[in-house]
Structures are given as structure tokens and as C-alpha cells.
C-alpha atoms as a PDB file:
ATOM      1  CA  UNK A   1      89.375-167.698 129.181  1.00  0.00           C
ATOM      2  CA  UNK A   2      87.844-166.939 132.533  1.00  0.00           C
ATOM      3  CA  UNK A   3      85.890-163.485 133.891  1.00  0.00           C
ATOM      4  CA  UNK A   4      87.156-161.844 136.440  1.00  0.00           C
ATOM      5  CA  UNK A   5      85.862-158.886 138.636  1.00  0.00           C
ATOM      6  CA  UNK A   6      87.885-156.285 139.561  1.00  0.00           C
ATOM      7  CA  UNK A   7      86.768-154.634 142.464  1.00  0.00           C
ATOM      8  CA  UNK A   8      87.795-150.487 143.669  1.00  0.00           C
ATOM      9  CA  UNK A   9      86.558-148.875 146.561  1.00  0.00           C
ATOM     10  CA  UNK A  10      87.113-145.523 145.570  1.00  0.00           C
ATOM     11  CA  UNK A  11      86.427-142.503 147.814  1.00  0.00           C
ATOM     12  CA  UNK A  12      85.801-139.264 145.697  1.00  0.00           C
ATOM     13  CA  UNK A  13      86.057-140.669 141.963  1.00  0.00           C
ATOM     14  CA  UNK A  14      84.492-138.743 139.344  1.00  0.00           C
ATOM     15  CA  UNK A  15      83.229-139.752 135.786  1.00  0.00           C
ATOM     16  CA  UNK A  16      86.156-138.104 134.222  1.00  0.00           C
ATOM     17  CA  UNK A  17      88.976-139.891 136.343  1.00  0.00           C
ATOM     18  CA  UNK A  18      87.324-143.714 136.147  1.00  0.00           C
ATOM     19  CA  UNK A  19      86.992-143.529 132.538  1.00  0.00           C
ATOM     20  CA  UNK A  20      90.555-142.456 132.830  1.00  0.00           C
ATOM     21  CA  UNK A  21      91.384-145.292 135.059  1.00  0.00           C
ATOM     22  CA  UNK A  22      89.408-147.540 132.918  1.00  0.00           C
ATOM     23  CA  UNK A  23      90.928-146.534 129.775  1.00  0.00           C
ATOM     24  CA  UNK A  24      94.296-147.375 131.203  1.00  0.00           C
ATOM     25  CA  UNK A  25      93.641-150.708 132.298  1.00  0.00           C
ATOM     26  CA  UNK A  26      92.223-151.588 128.597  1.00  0.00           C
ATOM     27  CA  UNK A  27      95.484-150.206 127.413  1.00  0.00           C
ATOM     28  CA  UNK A  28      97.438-152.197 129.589  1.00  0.00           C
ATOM     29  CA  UNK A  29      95.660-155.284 128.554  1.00  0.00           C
ATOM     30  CA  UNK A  30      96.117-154.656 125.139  1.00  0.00           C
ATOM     31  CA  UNK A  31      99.812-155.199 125.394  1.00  0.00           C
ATOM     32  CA  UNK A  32      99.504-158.583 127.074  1.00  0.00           C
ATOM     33  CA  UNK A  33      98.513-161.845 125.440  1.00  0.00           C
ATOM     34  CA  UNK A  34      95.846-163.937 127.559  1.00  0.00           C
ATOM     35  CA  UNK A  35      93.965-160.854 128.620  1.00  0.00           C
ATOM     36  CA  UNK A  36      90.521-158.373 127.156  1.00  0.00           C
ATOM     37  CA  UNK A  37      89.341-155.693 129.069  1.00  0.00           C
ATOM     38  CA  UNK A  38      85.213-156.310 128.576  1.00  0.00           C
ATOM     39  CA  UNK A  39      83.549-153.651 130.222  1.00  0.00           C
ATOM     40  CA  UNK A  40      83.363-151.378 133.722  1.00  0.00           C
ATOM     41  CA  UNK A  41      80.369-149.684 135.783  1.00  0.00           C
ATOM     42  CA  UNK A  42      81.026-147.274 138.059  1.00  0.00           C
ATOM     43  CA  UNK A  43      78.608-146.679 141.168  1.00  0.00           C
ATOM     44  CA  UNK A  44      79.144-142.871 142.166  1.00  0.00           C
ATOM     45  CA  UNK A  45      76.830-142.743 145.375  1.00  0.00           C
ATOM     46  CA  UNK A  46      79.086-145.913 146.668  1.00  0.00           C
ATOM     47  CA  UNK A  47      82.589-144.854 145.320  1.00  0.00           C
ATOM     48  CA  UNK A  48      82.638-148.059 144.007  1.00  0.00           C
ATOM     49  CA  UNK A  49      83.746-149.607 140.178  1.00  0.00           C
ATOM     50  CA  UNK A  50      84.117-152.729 138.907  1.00  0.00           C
ATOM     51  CA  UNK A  51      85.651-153.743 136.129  1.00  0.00           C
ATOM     52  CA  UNK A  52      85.261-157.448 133.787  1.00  0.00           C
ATOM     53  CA  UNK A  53      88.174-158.737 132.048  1.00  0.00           C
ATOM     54  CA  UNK A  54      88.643-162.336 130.216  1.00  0.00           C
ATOM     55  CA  UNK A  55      91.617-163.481 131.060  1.00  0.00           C
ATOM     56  CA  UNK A  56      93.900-166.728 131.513  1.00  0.00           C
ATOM     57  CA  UNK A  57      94.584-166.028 135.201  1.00  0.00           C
ATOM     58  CA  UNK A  58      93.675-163.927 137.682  1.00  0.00           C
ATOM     59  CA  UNK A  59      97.509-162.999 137.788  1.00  0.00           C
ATOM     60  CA  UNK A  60      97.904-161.943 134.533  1.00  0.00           C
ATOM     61  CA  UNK A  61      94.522-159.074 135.680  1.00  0.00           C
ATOM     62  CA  UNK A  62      96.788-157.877 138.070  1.00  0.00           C
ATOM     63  CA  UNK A  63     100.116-157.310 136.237  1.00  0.00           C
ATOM     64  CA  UNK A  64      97.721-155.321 133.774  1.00  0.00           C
ATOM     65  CA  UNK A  65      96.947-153.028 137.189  1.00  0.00           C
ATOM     66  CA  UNK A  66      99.946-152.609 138.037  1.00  0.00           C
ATOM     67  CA  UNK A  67     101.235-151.766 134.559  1.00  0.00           C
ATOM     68  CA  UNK A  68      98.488-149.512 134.457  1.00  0.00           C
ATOM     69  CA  UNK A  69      99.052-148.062 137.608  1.00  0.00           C
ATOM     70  CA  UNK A  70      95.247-148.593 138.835  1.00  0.00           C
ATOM     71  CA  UNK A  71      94.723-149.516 142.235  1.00  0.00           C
ATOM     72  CA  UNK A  72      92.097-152.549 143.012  1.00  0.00           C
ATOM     73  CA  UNK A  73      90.669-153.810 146.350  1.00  0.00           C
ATOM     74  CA  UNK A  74      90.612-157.271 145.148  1.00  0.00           C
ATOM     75  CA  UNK A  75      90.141-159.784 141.934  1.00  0.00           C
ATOM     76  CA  UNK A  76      87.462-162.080 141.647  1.00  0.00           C
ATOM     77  CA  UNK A  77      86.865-165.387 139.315  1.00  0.00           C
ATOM     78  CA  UNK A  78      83.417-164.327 137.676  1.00  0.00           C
ATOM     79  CA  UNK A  79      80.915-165.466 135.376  1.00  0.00           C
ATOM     80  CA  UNK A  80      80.246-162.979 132.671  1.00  0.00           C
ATOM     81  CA  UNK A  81      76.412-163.553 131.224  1.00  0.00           C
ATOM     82  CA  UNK A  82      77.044-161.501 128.145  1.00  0.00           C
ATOM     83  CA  UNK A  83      79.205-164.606 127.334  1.00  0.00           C
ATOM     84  CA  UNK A  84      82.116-162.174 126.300  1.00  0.00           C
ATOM     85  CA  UNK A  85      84.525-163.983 128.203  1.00  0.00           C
ATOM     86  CA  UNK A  86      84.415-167.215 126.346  1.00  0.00           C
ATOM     87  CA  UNK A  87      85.045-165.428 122.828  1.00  0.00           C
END
């Protein structure tokens, strides 16, 4: 499996509604085969988060945004250092 970065530019997010966001997403994934949510930062003073999932494709991130219902700026192939993605 491969990292990718999930990038949202995010004007206004709070805590409360990433984690939401996030917790959606890792739901979504969980229904699909090829895909694990890893982990997500969120940077409040840039209304930015990013999110790491392994997956088989950078497609099969994006149908688990849509199913989710998350909006993203853009996904990126990644290295993950934690080694995560290679489990």
C-alpha cells in the first residue's frame, strides 16, 4: 500500500468539527477494502488539516471522501515515516 496526504484548506474549523470530519473519513474507509485511515493533524492558526491514509490508489482515498462527505483540496502520493503504510 501507498501513503497518501490529504490536504483541506479549511476556513473556520474547530477541534470539535475536524475530529468529526476525521472520524467520518476513518468510517468510510473502514467499509472499503484497499484503504486505512492512519492518522490527521489539524493546524488551527492556518485552517489547514491533513490527513494520512494507506491505500491502493489515490482513487480509492477519494471515493472514501466522497462517501464520507468530506471535502479535500487535493490528494497527494506520500511517504509515511512511521512506516504505517506498509503494514
Amino acid at each position: 500500500m501507498q501513503a497518501f496526504l490529504v490536504e483541506q484548506y479549511w476556513p473556520g474549523v474547530t477541534a470539535e468539527s475536524f475530529q468529526l470530519a476525521a472520524d467520518k473519513v476513518r468510517a468510510s474507509a473502514g467499509e472499503l477494502t484497499g484503504i486505512r485511515f492512519l492518522h490527521s493533524t489539524l493546524v488551527p492558526d492556518d485552517e489547514a488539516a491533513f490527513c494520512v491514509l494507506a491505500a491502493s490508489s489515490a482513487g480509492l482515498v477519494a471515493e472514501a471522501y466522497r462517501r464520507a462527505g468530506v471535502p479535500y483540496e487535493r490528494i497527494l502520493p506520500a511517504f509515511d515515516v512511521s512506516g504505517e503504510a506498509r503494514q
